[in-house]
C-alpha atoms as a PDB file:
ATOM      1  CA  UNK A   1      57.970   8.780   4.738  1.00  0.00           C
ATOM      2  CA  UNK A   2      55.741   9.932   1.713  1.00  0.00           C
ATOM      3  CA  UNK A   3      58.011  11.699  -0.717  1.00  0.00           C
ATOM      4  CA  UNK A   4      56.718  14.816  -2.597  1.00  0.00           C
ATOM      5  CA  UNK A   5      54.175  14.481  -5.515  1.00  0.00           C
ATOM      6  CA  UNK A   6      54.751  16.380  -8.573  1.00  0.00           C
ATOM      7  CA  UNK A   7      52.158  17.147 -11.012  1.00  0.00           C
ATOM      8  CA  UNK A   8      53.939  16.308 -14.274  1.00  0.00           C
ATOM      9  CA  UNK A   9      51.732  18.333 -16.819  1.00  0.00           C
ATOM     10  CA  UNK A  10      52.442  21.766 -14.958  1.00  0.00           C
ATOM     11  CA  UNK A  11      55.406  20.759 -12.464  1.00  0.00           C
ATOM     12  CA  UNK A  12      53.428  21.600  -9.397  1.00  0.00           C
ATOM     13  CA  UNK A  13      54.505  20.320  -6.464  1.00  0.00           C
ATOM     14  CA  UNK A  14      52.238  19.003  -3.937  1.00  0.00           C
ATOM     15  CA  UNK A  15      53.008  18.022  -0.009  1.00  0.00           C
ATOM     16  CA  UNK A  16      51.429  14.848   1.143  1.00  0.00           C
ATOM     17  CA  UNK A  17      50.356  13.872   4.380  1.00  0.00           C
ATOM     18  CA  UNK A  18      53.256  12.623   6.583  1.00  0.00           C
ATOM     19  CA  UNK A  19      51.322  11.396   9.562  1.00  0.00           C
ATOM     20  CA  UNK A  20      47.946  10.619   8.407  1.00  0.00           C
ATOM     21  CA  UNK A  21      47.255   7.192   9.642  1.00  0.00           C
ATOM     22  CA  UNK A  22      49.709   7.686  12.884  1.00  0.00           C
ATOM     23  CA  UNK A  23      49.010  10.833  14.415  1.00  0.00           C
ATOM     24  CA  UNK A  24      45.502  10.964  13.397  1.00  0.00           C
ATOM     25  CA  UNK A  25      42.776   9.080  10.654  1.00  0.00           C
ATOM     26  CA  UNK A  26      44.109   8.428   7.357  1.00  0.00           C
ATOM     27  CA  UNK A  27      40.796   7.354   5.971  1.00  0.00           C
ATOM     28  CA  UNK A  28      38.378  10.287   5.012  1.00  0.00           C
ATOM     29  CA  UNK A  29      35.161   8.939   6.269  1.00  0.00           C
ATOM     30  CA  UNK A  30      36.753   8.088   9.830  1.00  0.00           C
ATOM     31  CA  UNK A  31      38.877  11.541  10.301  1.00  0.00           C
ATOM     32  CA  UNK A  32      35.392  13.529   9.564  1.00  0.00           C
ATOM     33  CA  UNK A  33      33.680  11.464  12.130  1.00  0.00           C
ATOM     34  CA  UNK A  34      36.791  11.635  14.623  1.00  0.00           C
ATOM     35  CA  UNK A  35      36.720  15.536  14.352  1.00  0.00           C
ATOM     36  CA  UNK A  36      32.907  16.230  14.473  1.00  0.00           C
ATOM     37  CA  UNK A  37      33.451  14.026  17.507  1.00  0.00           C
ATOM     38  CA  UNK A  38      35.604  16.459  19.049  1.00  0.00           C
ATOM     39  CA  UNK A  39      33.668  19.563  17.901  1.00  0.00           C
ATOM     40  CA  UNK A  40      30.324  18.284  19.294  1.00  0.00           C
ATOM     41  CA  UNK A  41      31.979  17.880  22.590  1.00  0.00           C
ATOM     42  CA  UNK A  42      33.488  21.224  22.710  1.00  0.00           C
ATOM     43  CA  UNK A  43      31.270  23.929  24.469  1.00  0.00           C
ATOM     44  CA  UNK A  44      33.084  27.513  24.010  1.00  0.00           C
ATOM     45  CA  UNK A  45      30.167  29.773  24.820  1.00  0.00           C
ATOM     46  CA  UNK A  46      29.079  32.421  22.565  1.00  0.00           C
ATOM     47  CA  UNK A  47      31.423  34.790  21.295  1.00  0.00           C
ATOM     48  CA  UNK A  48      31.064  38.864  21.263  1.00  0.00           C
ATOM     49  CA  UNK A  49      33.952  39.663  18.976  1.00  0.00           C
ATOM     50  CA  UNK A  50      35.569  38.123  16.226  1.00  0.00           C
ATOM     51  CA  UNK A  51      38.562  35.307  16.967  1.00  0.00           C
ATOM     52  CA  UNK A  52      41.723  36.461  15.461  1.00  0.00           C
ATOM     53  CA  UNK A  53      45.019  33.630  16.535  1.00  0.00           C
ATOM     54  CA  UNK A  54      44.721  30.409  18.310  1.00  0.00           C
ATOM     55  CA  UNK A  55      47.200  28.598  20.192  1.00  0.00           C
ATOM     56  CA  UNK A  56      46.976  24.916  19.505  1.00  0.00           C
ATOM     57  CA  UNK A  57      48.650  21.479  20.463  1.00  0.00           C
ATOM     58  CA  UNK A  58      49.922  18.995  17.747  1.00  0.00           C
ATOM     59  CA  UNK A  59      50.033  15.573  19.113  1.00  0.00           C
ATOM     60  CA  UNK A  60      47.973  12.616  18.135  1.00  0.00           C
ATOM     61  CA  UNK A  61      44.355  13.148  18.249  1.00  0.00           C
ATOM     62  CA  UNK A  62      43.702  10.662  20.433  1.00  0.00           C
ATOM     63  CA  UNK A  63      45.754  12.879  23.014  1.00  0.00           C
ATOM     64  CA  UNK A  64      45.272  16.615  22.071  1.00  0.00           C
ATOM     65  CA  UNK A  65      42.581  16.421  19.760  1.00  0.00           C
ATOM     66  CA  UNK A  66      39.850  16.918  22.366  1.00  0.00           C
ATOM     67  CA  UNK A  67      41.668  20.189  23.222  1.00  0.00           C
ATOM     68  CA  UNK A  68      42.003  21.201  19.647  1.00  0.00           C
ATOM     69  CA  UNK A  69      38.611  20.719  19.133  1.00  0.00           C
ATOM     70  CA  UNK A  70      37.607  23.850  21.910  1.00  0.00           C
ATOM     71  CA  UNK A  71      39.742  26.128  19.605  1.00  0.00           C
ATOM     72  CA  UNK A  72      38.306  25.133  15.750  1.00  0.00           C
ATOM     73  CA  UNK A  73      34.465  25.553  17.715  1.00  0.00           C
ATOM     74  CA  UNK A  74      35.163  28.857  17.688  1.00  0.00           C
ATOM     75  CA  UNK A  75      35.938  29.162  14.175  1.00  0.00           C
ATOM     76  CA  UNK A  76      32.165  27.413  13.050  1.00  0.00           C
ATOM     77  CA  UNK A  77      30.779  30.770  11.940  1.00  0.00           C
ATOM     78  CA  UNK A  78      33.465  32.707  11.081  1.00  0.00           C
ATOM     79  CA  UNK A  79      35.570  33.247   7.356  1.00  0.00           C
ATOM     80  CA  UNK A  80      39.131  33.556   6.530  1.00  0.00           C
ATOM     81  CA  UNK A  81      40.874  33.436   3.616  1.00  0.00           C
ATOM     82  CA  UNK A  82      44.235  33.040   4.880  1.00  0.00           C
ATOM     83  CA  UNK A  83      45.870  30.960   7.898  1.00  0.00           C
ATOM     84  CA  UNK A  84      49.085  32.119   9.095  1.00  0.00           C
ATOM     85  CA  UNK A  85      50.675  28.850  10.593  1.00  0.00           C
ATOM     86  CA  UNK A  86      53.787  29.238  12.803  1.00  0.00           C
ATOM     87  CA  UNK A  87      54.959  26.480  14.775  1.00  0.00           C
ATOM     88  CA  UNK A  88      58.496  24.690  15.807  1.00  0.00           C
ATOM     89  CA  UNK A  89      60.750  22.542  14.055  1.00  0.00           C
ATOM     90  CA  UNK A  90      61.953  18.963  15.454  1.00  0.00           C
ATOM     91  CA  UNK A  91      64.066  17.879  13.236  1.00  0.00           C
ATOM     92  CA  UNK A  92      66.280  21.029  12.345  1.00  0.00           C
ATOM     93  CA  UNK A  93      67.702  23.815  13.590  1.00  0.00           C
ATOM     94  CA  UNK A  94      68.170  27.240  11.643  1.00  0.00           C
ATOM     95  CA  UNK A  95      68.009  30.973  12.118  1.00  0.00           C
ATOM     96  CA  UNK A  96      64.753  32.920  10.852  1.00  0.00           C
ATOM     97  CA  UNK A  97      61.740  31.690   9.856  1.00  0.00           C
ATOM     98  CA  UNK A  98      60.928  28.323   7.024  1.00  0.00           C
ATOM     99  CA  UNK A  99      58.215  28.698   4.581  1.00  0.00           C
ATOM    100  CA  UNK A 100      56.882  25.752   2.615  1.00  0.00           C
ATOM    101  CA  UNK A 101      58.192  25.675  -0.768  1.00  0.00           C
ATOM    102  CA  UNK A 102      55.665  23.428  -2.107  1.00  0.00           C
ATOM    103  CA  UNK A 103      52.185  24.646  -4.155  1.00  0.00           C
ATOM    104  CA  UNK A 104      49.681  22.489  -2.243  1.00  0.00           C
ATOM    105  CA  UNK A 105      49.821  20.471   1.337  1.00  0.00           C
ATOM    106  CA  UNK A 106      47.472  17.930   1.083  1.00  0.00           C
ATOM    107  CA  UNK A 107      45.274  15.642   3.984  1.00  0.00           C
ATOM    108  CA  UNK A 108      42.694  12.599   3.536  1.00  0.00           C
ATOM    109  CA  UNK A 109      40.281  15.841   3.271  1.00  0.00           C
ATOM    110  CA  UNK A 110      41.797  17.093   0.097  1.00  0.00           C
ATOM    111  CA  UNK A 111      44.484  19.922  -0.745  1.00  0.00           C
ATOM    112  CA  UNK A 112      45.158  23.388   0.030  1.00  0.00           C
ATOM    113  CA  UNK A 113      46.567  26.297  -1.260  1.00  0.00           C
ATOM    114  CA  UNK A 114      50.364  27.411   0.290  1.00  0.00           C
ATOM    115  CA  UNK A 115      51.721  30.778   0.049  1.00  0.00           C
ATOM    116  CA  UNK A 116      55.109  31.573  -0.495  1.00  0.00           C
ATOM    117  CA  UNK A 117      56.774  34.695   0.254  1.00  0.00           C
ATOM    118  CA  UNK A 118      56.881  36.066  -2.783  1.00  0.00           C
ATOM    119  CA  UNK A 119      53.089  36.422  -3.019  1.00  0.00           C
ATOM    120  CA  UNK A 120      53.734  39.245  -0.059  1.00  0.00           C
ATOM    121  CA  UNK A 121      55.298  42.319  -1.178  1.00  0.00           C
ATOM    122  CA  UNK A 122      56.384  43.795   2.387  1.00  0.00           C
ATOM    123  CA  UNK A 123      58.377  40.171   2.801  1.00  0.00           C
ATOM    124  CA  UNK A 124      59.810  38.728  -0.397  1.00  0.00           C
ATOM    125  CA  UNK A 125      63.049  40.127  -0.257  1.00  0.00           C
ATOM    126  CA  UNK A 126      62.925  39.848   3.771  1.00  0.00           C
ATOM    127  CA  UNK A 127      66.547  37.605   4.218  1.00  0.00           C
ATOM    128  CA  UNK A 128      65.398  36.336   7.406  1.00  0.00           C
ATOM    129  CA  UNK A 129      62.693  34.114   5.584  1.00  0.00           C
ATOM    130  CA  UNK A 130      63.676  31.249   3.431  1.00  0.00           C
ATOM    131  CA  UNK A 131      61.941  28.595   2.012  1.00  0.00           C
ATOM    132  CA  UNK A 132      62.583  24.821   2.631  1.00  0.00           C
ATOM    133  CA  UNK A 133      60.614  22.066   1.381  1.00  0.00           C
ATOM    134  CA  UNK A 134      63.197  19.734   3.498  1.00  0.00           C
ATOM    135  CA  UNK A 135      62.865  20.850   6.533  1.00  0.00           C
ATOM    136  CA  UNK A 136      59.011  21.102   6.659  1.00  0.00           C
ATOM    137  CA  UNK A 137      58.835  17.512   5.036  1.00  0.00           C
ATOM    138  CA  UNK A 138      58.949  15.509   8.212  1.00  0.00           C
ATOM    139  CA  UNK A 139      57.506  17.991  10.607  1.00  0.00           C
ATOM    140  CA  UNK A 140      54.075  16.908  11.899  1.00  0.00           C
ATOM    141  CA  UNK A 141      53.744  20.447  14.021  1.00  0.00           C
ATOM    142  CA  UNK A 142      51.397  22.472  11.560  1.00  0.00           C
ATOM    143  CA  UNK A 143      50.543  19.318   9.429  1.00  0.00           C
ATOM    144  CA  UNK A 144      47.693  18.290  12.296  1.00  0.00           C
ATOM    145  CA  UNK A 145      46.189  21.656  12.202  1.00  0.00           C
ATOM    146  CA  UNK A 146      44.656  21.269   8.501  1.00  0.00           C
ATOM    147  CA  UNK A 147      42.036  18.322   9.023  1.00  0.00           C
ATOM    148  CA  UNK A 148      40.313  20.394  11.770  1.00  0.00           C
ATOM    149  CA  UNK A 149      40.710  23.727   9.181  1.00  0.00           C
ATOM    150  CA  UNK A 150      39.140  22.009   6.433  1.00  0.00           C
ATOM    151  CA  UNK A 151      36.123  20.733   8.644  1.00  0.00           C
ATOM    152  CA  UNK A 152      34.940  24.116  10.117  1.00  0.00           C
ATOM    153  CA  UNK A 153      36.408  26.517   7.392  1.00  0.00           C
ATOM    154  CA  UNK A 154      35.445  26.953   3.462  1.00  0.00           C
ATOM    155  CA  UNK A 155      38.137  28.347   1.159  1.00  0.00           C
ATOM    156  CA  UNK A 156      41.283  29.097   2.439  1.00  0.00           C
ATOM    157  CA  UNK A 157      45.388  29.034   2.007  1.00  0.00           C
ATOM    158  CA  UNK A 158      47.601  28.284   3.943  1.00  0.00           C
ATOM    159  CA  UNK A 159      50.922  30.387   4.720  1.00  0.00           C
ATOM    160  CA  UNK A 160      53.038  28.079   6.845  1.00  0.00           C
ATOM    161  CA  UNK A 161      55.938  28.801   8.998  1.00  0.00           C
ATOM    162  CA  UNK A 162      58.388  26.719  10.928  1.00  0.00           C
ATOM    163  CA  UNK A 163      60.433  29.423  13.904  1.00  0.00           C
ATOM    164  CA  UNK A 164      63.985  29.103  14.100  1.00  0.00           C
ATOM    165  CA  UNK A 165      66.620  30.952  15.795  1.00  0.00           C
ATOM    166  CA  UNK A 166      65.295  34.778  15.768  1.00  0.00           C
ATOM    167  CA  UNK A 167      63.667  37.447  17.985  1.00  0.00           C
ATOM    168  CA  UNK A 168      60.147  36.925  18.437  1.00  0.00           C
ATOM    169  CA  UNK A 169      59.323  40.759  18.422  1.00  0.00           C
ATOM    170  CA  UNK A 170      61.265  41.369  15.026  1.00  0.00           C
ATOM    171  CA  UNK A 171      59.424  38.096  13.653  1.00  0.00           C
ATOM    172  CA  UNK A 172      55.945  39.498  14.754  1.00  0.00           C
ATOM    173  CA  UNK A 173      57.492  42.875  12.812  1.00  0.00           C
ATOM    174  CA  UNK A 174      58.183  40.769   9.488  1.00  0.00           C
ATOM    175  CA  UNK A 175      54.674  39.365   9.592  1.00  0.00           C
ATOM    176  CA  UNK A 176      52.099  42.232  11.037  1.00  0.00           C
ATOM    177  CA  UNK A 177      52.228  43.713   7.436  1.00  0.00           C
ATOM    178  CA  UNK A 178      50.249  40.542   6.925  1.00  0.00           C
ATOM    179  CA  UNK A 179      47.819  40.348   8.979  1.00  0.00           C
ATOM    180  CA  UNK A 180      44.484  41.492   7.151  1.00  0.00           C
ATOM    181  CA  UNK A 181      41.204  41.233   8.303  1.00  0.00           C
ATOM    182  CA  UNK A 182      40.216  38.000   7.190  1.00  0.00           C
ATOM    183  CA  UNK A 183      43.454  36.748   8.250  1.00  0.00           C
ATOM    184  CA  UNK A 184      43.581  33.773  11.139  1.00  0.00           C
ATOM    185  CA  UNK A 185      47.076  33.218  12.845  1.00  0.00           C
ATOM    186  CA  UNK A 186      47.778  30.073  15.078  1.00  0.00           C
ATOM    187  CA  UNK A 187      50.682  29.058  17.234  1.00  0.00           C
ATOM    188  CA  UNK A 188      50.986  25.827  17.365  1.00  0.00           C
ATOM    189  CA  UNK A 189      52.706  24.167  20.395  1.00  0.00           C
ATOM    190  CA  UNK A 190      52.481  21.715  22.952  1.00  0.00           C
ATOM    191  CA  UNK A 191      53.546  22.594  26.494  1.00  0.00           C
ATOM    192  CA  UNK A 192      55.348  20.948  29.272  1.00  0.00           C
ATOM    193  CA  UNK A 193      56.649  17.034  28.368  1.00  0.00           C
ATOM    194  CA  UNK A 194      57.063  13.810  30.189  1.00  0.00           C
ATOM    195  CA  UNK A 195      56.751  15.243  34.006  1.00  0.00           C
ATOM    196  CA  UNK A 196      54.607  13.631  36.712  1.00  0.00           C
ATOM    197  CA  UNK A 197      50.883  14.383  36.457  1.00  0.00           C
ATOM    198  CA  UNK A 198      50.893  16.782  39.319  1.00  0.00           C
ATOM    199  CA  UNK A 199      53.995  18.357  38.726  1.00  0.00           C
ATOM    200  CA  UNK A 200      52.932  18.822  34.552  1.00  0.00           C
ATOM    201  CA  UNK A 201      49.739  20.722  36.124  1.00  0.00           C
ATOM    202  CA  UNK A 202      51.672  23.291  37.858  1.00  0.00           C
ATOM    203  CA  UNK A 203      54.582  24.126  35.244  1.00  0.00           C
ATOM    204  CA  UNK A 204      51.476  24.132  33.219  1.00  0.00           C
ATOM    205  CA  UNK A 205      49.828  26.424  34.640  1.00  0.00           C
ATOM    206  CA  UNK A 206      52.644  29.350  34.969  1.00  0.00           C
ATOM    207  CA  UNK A 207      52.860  29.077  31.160  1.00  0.00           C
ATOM    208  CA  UNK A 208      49.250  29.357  30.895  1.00  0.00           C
ATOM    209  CA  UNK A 209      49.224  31.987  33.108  1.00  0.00           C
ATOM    210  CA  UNK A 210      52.137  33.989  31.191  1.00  0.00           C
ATOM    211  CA  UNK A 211      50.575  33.433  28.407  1.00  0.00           C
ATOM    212  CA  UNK A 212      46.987  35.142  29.685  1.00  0.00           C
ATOM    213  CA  UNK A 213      48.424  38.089  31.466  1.00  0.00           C
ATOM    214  CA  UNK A 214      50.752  38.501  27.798  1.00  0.00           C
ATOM    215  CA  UNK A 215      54.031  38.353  30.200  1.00  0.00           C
ATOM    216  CA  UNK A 216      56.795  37.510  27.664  1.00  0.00           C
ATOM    217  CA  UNK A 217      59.722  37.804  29.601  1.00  0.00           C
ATOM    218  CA  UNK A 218      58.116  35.749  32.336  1.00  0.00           C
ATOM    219  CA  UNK A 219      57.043  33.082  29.439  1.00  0.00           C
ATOM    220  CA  UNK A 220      60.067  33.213  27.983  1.00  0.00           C
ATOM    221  CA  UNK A 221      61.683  32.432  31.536  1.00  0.00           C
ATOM    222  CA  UNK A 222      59.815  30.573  33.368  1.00  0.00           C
ATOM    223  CA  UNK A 223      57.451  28.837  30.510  1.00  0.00           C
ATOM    224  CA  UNK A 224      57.479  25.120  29.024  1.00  0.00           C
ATOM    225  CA  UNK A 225      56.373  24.541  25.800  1.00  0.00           C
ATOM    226  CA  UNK A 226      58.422  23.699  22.476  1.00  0.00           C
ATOM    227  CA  UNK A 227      56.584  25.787  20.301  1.00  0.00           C
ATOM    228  CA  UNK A 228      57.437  28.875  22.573  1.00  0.00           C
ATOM    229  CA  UNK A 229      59.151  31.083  20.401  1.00  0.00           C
ATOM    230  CA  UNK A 230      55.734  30.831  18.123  1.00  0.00           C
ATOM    231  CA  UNK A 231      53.826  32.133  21.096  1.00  0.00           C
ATOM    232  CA  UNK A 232      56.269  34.845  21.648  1.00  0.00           C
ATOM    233  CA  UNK A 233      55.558  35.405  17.921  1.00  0.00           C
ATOM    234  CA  UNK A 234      52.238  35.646  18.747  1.00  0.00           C
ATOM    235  CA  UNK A 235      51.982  37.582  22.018  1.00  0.00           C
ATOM    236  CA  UNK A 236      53.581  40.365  20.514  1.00  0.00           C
ATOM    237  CA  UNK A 237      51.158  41.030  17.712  1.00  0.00           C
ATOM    238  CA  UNK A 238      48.665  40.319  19.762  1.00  0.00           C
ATOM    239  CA  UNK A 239      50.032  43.786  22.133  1.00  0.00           C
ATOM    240  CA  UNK A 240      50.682  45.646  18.797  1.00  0.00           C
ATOM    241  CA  UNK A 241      46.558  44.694  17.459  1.00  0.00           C
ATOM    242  CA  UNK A 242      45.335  44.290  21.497  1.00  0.00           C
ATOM    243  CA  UNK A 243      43.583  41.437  21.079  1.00  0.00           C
ATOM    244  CA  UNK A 244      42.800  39.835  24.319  1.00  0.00           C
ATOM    245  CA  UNK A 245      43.308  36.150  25.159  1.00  0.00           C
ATOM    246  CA  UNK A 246      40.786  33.459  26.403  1.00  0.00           C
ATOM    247  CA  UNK A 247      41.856  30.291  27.886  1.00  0.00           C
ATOM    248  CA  UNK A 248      39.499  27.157  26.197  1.00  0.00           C
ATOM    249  CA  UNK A 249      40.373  24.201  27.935  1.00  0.00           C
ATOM    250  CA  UNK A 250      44.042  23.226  29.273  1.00  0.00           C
ATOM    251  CA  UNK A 251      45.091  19.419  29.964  1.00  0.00           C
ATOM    252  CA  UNK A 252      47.212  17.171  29.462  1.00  0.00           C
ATOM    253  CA  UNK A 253      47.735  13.079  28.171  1.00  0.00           C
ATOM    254  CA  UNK A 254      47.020  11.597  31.642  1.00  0.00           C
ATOM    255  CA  UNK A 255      43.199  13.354  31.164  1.00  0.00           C
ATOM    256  CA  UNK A 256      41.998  13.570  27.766  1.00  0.00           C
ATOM    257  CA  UNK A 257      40.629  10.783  26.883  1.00  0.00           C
ATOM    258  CA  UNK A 258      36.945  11.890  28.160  1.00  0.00           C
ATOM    259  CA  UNK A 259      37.029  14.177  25.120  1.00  0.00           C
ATOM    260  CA  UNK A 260      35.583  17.103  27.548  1.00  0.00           C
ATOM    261  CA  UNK A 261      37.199  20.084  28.983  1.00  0.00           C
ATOM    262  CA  UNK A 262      36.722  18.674  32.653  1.00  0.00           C
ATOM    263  CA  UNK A 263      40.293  17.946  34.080  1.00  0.00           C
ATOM    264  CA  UNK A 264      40.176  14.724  36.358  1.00  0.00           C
ATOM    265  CA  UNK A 265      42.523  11.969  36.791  1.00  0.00           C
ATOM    266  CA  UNK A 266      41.425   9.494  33.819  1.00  0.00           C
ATOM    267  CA  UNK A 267      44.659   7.132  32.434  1.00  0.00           C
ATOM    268  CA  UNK A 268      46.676   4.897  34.922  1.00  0.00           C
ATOM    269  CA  UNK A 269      49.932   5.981  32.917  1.00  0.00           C
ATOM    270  CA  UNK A 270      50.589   9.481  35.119  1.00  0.00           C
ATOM    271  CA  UNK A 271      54.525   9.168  35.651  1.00  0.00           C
ATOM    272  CA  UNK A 272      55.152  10.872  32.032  1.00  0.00           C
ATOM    273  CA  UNK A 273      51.984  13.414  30.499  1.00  0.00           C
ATOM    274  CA  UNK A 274      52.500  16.188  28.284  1.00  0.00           C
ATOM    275  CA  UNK A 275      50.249  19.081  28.699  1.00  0.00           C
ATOM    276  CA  UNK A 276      47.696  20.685  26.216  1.00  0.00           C
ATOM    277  CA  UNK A 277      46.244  24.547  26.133  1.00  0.00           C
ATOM    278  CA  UNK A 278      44.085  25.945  23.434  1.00  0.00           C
ATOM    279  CA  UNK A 279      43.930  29.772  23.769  1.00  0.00           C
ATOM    280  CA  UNK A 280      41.806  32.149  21.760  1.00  0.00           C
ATOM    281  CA  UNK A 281      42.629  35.448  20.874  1.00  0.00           C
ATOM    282  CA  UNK A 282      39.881  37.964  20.135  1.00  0.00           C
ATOM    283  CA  UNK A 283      39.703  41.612  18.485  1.00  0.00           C
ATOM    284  CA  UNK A 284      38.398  44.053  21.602  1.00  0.00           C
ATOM    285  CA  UNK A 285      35.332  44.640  22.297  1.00  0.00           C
ATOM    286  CA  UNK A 286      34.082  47.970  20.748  1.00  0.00           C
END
């Protein structure tokens, strides 16, 4: 595993990429070409209002990057100068919420900007934040959401947050104080794991379908997905700012290798598949 860079001269401290090369391109050149790949293929319709959260997946590219793709399309003409990043941990477990306690994250594409707390007033003395560069250093979860950023977006930071043990509607409290206009929030999360193909496409769908109708109990019940408590997250300021959701495209391993939002039967391997969803969240229509 990389181990942190520190820039001697000012003792900034700088996150490098942990799965570049495994979970997607390590070389600049090729990750460019493998995301305008996915973007091209994406067709996401034209938009009336302005996106405000995504839900994404994080696996390899070559599994959930044709799904990522759908959501980032939206993003081609809009601006934000902060992403709010929440996503799960799967390597630790700990109450509250983990900010990055480095200065930059970097990709092949370059570096970005991270908040900490402390550049928010309303949370820097908030207990049930703390910041941890060890337990974001091997997480991949919110890692694979910056090469798509950096393609479709211009300047932006990054305020990244790993969910622990907490309540999702006092977490959505902690952070709506945040939430500005040209502020973008995504959950990211994968949904049901290793089930049968057909099986994977119903639990699937009852999480998608929480998820639409903004049902948290019955998500929090009856949904699969191990970022979950960052949807919850989600869902709740999305009821507090009513922004309505839009599903993109939903699949899962045993059909995306076409690259297109057209769900069919593709890979032999259908015993095991873990499902995909990109959601969009828009302001209402006025």
């Amino acid at each position: 595993m990389p181990s942190m860079q520190t820039n001697n001269t000012s003792n900034i401290l700088i996150r490098p990429p942990i799965v570049a090369g495994t979970f997607y391109p390590d070389d600049p050149e090729e990750l460019k070409k493998t995301i305008e790949g996915f973007l091209d293929k994406a067709v996401v319709g034209k938009q009336k209002t302005n996106v405000k959260a995504l839900i994404l997946p994080h696996a390899g590219y070559v599994y959930s990057g044709p799904i990522t793709g759908y959501g980032l399309k939206t993003l081609r003409h809009s601006s934000f100068d902060r992403v709010i990043l929440l996503g799960p941990s799967h390597h630790f477990a700990f109450k509250g919420l983990v900010a990055a306690g480095e200065d930059y994250w970097e990709t092949p594409l370059g570096k970005i900007k991270v908040l900490s707390k402390n550049d928010f007033p309303s949370i820097k003395n908030k207990e049930e934040i703390i910041e941890s560069i060890e337990i974001h250093q091997p997480e991949h979860c919110l890692e694979v959401q910056l090469p798509f950023l950096q393609m479709v977006l211009k300047d932006f930071q990054i305020f990244p947050l790993l969910t622990g043990e907490i309540e999702a509607q006092k977490a959505a409290k902690i952070l709506m104080p945040l939430i500005e206009e040209e502020t973008l929030i995504i959950a990211s999360s994968d949904l049901s794991h290793y089930l049968p193909y057909s099986e994977a496409k119903m639990v699937d769908k009852v999480t998608i379908d929480a998820i639409l109708s903004n049902d948290i109990p019955r998500l929090n019940k009856y949904g699969e997905a191990c970022g979950k408590k960052s949807i919850e997250i989600l869902l709740h300021i999305a009821q507090q700012k009513k922004w309505q959701p839009k599903l993109l495209c939903a699949m899962n391993s045993g059909e995306t290798v076409s690259g297109i939002c057209s769900p069919k039967r593709i890979l032999e391997q259908t015993d095991e598949v873990v499902g995909y969803a990109s959601i969009a969240y828009y302001e209402p229509k006025k």
